[in-house]
Protein backbone atom coordinates (compact mmCIF):
# COMPACT_ATOMS: atom_id res chain seq x y z
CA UNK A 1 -24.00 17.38 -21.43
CA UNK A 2 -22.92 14.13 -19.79
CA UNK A 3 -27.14 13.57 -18.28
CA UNK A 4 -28.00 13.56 -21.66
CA UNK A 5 -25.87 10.98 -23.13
CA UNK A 6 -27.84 7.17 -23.05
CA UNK A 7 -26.71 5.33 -19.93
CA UNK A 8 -24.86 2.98 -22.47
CA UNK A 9 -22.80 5.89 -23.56
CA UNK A 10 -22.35 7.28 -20.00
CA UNK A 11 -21.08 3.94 -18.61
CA UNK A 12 -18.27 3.57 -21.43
CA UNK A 13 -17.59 7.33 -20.77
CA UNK A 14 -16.43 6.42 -16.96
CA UNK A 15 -14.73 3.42 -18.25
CA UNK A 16 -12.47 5.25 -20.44
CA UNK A 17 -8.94 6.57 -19.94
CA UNK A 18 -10.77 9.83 -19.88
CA UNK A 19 -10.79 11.57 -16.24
CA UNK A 20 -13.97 12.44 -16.47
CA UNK A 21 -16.96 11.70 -15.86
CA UNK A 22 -15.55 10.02 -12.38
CA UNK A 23 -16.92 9.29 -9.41
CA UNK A 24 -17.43 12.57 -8.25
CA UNK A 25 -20.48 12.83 -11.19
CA UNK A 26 -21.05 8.89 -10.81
CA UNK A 27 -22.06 9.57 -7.21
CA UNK A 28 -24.61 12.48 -7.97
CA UNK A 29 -26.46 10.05 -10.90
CA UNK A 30 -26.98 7.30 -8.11
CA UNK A 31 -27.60 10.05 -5.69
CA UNK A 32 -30.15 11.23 -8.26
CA UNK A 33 -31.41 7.85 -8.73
CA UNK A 34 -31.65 6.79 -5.50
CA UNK A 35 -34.20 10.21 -5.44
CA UNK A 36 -35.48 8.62 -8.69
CA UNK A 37 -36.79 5.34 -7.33
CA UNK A 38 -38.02 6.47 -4.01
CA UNK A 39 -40.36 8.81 -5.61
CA UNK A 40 -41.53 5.97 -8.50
CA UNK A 41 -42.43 4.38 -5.73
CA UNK A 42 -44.45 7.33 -3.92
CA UNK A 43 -46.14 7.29 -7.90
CA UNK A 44 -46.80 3.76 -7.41
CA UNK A 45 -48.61 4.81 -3.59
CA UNK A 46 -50.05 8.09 -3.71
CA UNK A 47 -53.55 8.52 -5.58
CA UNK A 48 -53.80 4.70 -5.84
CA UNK A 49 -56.14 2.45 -3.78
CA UNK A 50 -53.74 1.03 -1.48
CA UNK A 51 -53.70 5.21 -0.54
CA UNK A 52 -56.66 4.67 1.69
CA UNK A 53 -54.45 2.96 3.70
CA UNK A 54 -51.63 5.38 4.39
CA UNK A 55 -52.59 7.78 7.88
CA UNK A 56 -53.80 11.09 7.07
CA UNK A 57 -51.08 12.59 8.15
CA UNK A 58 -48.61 10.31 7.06
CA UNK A 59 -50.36 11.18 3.73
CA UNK A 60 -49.06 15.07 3.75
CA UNK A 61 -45.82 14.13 4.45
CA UNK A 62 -45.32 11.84 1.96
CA UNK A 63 -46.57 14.42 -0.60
CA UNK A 64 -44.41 17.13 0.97
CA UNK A 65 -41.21 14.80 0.56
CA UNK A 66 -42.74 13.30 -3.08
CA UNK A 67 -42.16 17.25 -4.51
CA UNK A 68 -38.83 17.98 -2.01
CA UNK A 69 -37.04 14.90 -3.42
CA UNK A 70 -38.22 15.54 -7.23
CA UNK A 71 -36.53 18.84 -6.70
CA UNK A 72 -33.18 17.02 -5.34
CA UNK A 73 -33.32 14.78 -8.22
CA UNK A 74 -33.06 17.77 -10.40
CA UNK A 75 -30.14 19.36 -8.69
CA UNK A 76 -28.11 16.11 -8.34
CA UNK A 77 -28.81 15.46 -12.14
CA UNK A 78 -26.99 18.74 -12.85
CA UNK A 79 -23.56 17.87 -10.22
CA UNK A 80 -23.51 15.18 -13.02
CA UNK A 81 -22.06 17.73 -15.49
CA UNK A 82 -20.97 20.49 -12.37
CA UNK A 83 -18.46 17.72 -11.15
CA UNK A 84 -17.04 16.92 -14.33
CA UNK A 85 -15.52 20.98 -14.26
CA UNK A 86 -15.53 21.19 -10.95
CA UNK A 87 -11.57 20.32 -10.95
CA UNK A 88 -10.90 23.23 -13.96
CA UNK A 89 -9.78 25.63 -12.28
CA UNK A 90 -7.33 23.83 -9.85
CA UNK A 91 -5.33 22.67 -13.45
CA UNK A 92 -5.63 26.76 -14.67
CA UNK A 93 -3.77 27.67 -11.49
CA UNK A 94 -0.94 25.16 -11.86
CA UNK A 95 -0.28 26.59 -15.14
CA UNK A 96 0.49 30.15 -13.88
CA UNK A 97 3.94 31.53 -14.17
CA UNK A 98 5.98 30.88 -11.30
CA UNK A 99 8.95 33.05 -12.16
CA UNK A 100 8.82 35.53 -9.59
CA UNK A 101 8.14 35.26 -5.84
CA UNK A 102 4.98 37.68 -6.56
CA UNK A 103 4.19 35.38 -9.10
CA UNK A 104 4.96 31.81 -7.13
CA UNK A 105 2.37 33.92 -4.42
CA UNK A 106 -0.45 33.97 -6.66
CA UNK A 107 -0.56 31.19 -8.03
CA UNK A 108 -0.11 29.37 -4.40
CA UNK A 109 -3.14 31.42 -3.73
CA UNK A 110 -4.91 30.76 -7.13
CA UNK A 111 -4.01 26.41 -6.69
CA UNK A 112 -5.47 26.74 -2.82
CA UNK A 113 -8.97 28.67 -4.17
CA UNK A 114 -9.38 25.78 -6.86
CA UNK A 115 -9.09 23.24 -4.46
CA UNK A 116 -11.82 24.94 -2.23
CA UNK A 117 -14.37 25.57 -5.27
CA UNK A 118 -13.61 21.96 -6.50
CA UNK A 119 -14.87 20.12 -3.33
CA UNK A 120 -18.06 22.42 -3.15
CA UNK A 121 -19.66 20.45 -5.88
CA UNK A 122 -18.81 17.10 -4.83
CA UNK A 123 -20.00 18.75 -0.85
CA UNK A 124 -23.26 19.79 -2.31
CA UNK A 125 -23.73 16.54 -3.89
CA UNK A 126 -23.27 14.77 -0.19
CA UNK A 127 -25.41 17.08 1.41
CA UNK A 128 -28.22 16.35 -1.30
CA UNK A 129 -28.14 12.85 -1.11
CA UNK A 130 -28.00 13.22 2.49
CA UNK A 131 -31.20 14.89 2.23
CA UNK A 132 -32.91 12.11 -0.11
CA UNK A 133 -32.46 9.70 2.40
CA UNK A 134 -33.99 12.07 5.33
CA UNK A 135 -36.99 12.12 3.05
CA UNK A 136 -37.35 8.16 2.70
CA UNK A 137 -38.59 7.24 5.67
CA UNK A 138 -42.17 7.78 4.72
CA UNK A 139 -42.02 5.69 1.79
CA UNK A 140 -40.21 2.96 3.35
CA UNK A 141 -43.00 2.67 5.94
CA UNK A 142 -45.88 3.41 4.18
CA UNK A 143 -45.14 3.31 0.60
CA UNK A 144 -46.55 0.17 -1.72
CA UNK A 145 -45.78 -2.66 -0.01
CA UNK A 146 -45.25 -4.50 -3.47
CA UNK A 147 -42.55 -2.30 -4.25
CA UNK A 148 -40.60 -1.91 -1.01
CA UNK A 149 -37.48 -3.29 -2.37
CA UNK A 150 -37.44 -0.18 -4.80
CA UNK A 151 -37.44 1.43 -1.77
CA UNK A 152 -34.48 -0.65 -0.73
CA UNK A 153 -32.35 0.24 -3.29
CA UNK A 154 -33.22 3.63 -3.33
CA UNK A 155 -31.59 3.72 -0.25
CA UNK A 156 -28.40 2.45 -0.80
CA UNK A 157 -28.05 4.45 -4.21
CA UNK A 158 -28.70 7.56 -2.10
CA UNK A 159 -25.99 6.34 0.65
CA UNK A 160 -23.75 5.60 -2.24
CA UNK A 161 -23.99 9.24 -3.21
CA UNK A 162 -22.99 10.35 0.07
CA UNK A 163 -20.00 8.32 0.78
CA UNK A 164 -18.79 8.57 -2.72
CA UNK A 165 -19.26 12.12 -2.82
CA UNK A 166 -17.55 13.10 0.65
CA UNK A 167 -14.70 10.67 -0.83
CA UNK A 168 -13.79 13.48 -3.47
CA UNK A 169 -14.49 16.05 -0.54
CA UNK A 170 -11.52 14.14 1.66
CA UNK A 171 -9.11 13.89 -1.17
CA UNK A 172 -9.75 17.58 -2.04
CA UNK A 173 -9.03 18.35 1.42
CA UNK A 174 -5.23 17.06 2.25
CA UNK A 175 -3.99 19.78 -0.48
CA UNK A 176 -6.01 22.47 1.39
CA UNK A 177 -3.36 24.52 3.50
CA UNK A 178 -6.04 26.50 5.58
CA UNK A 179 -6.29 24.55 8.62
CA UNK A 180 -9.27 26.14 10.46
CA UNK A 181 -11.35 25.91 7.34
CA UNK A 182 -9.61 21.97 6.65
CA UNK A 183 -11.52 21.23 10.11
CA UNK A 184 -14.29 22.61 9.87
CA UNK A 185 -15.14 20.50 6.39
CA UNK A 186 -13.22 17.77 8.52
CA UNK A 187 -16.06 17.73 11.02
CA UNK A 188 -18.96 18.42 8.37
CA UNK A 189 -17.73 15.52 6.59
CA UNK A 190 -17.24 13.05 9.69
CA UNK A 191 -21.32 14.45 10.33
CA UNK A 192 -22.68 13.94 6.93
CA UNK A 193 -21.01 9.89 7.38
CA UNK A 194 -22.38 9.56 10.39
CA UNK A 195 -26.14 10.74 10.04
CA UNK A 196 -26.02 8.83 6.47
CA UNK A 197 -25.17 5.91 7.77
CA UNK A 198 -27.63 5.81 10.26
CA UNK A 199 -30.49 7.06 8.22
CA UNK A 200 -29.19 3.99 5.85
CA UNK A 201 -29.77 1.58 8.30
CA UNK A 202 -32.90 2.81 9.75
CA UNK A 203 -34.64 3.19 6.42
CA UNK A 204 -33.37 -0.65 5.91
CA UNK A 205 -34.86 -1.87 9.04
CA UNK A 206 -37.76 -0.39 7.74
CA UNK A 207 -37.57 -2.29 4.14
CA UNK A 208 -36.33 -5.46 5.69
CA UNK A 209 -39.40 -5.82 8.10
CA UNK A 210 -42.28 -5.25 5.57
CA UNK A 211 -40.44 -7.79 3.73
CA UNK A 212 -40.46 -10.52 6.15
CA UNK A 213 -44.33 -9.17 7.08
């Protein structure tokens, strides 16, 4: 499994002539990383002195999101290795006769179902790392100040996810002959973008201000 290879070996892996691991699985490790840090950070908060601080009922929801995002972290480590197939059976269909006009039909039919099931995984990823960074805000505002930058990056690895994910979503998409399900993952993309980025630049205001505190 790629998430079990060092992250020496799994950065040589993505540099190789190989195919994969690309950036479909190179999204969901930041993703999962950008889960990663915001959590060390709610390790580094909750429990410790500095806890006293946080409002009570700022408290419960940053333990609510602390076990929400170590769940997402979880699920994002496994699109690692998901991804990495996720384009299989899209290369099975083009190998099916194409003879006949029965035959040219199904495998049409079996190229256009690969395509769909291959941008599900790099979907899910987006919509995971799209939910890390709806769970950051907590941390960002009342997380330990001495490791707000963690925070930070946390952030942008989660954006990263997103973006790069919904990039392998996009490119999956202009082969897709269906056009009223093309629009509708048209419009859940453009939705995913837009809430990201704003999250992403809210939860920065946030990291930028205790910073300059």
């Amino acid at each position: 499994m790629l998430v079990e290879r060092t992250a020496k070996d799994f950065v040589y892996d993505v540099a190789s002539e190989n195919p994969t691991p690309g950036g479909g699985s190179v999204a969901a490790l930041v993703g999962g990383l950008g889960g990663a840090l915001t959590n060390m950070v709610g390790n580094l908060t909750i429990g410790k002195k500095i806890y006293a601080d946080v409002p009570e009922d700022k408290k419960a929801i940053m333990e609510k999101n602390f076990n929400e995002i170590e769940a997402l972290v979880d699920e994002l480590l496994d699109l690692v290795d998901e991804d990495s197939t996720a384009f299989d059976d899209v290369m099975q269909a083009f190998k099916l006769p194409k003879d006949t006009d029965e035959n040219k039909k199904l495998r049409s039919e079996a190229i256009q179902s690969g395509y769909k099931k291959a941008l599900e995984v790099p979907l899910r990823c987006g919509e995971r790392c799209h939910d890390v960074l709806k769970l950051q805000e907590v941390f960002a505002e009342h997380g330990n100040i001495n490791a707000i930058t963690d925070v930070g990056v946390g952030t942008l690895l989660a954006y990263a996810g997103l973006e790069g994910a919904l990039f392998n979503v996009t490119i999956n998409l202009k082969s897709i002959k269906d056009q009223d399900y093309k629009n509708e993952m048209e419009a859940k993309v453009e939705r995913l973008l837009a809430d990201g980025k704003s999250l992403r630049d809210s939860l920065l205001e946030f990291v930028y201000g205790r910073l300059k505190a």
